[in-house]
C-alpha atoms as a PDB file:
ATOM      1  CA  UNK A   1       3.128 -12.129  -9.737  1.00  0.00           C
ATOM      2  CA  UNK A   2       2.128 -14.099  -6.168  1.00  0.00           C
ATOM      3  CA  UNK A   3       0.469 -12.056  -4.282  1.00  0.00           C
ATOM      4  CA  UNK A   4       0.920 -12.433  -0.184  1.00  0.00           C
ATOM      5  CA  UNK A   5      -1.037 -11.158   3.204  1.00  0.00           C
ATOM      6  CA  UNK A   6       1.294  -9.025   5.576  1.00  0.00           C
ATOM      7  CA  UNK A   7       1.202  -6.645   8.312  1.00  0.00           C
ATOM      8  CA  UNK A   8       2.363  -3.789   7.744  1.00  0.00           C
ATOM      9  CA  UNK A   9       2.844  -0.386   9.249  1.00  0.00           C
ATOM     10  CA  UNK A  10       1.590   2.735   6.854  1.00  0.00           C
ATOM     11  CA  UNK A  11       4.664   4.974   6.565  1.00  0.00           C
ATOM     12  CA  UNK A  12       3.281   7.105   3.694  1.00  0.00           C
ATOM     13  CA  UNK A  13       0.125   7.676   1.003  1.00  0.00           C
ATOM     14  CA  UNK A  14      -1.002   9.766  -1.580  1.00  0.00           C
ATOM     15  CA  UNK A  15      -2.224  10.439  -4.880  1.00  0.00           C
ATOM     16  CA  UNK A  16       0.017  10.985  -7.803  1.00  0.00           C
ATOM     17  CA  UNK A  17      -0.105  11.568 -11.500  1.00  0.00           C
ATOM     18  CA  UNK A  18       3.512  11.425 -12.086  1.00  0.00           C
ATOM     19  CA  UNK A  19       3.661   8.028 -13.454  1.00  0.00           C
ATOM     20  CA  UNK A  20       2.027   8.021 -16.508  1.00  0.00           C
ATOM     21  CA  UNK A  21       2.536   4.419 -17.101  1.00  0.00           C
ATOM     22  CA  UNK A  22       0.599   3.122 -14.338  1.00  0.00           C
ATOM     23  CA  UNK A  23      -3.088   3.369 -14.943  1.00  0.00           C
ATOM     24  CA  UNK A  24      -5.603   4.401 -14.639  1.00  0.00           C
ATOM     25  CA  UNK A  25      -4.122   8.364 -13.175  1.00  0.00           C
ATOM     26  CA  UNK A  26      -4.211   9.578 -10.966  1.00  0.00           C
ATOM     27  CA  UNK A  27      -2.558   6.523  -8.948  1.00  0.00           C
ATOM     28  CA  UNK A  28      -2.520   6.237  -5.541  1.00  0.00           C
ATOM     29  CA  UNK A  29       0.964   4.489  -3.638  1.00  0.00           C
ATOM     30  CA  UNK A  30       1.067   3.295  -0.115  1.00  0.00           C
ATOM     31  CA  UNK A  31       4.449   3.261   1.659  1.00  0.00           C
ATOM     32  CA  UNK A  32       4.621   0.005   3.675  1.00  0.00           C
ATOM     33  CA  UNK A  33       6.675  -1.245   6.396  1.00  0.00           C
ATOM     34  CA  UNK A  34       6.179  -5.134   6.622  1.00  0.00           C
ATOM     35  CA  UNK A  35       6.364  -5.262  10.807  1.00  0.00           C
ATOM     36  CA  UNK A  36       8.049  -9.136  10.300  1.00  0.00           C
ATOM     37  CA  UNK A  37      10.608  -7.157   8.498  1.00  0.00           C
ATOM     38  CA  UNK A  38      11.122  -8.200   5.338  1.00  0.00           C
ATOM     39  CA  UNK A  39      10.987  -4.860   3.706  1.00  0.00           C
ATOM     40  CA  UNK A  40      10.954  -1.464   4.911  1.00  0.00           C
ATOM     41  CA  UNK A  41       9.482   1.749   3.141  1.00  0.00           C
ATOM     42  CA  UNK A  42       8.164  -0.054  -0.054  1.00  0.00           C
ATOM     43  CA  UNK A  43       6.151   1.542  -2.582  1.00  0.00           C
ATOM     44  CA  UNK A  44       2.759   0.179  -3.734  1.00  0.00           C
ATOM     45  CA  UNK A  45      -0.292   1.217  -6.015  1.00  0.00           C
ATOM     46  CA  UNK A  46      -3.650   0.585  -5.221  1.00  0.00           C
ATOM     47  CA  UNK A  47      -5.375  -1.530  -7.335  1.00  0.00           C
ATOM     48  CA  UNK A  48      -8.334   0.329  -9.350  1.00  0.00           C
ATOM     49  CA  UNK A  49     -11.113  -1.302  -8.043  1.00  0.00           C
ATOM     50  CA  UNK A  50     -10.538   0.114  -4.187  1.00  0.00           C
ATOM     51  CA  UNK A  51      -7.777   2.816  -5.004  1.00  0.00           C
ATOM     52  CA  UNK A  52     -10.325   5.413  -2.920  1.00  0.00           C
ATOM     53  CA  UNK A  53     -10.844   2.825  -0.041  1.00  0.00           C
ATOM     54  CA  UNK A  54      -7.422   2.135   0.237  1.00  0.00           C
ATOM     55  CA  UNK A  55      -6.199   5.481   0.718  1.00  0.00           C
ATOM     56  CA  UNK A  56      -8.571   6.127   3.237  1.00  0.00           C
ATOM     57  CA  UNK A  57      -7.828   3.125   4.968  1.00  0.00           C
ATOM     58  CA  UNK A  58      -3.932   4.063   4.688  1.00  0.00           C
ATOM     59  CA  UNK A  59      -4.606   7.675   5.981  1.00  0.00           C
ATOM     60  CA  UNK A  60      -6.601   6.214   8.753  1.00  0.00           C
ATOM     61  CA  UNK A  61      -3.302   3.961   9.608  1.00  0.00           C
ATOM     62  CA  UNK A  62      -1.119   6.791   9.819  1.00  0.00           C
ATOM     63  CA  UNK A  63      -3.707   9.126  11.839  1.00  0.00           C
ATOM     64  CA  UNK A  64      -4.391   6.110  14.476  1.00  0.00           C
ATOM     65  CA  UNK A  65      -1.047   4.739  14.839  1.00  0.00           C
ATOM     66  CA  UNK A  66      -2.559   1.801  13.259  1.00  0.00           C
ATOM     67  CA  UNK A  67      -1.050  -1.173  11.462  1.00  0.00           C
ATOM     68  CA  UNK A  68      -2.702  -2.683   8.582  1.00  0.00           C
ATOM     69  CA  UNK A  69      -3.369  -5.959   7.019  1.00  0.00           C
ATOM     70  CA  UNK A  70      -2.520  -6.090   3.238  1.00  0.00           C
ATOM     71  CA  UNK A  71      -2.395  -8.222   0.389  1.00  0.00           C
ATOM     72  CA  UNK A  72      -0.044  -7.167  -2.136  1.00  0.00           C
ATOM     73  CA  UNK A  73       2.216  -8.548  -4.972  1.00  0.00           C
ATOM     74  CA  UNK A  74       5.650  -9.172  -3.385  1.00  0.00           C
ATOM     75  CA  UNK A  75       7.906  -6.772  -3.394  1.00  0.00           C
ATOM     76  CA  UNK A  76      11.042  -6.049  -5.768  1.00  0.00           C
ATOM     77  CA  UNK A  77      13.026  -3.771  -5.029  1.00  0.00           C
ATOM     78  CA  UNK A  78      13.682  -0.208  -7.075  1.00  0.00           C
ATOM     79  CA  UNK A  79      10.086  -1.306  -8.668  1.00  0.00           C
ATOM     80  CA  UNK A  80       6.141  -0.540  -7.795  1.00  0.00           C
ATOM     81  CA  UNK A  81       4.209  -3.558  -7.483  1.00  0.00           C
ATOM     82  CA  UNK A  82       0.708  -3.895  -6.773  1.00  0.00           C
ATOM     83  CA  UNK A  83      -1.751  -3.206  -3.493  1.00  0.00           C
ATOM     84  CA  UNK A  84      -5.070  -5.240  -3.823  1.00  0.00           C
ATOM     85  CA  UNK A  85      -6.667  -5.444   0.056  1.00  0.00           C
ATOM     86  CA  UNK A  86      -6.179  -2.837   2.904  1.00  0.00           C
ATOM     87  CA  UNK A  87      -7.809  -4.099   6.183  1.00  0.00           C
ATOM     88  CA  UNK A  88      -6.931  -1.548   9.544  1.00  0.00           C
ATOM     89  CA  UNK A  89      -6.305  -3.445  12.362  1.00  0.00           C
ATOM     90  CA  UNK A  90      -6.862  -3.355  15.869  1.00  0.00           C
ATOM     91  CA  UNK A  91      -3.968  -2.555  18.581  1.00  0.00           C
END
């Protein structure tokens, strides 16, 4: 899958070890809003690698009122698809 830069406004994040299928557990999603508009609410995981960093980046979002800057596998609807870069950016 393509992945694409957006930015995006945090609308949720967490950890999660409900979904056994994604791995490694526990996973941690990011709720996205792309701010163009092309999808609203969409859940993501965080790639392995930077699951940690990403969180705290996403929390960080939500606390500051903060959008973000994200590269992540386009989105399907109904499905999770992949987070791999979480930049916070300026207002």
């Amino acid at each position: 899958m393509a992945s694409e830069w957006l930015t995006c406004t945090v609308t949720v994040a967490g950890a999660s070890v409900g979904s056994p299928n994604l791995t490694p557990i526990p996973n941690i999603f990011i709720g996205l809003t792309d701010t163009a508009g092309s999808f609203s609410n969409q859940q993501f995981f965080a790639a392995n690698a930077g699951k940690n960093e990403m969180l705290a980046v996403a929390l960080a979002a939500i606390s500051n009122r903060l959008n973000v800057s994200a590269q992540v596998d386009s989105p399907v609807a109904g499905k999770l698809t992949e987070c791999y870069s979480l930049y916070l950016m300026s207002s």
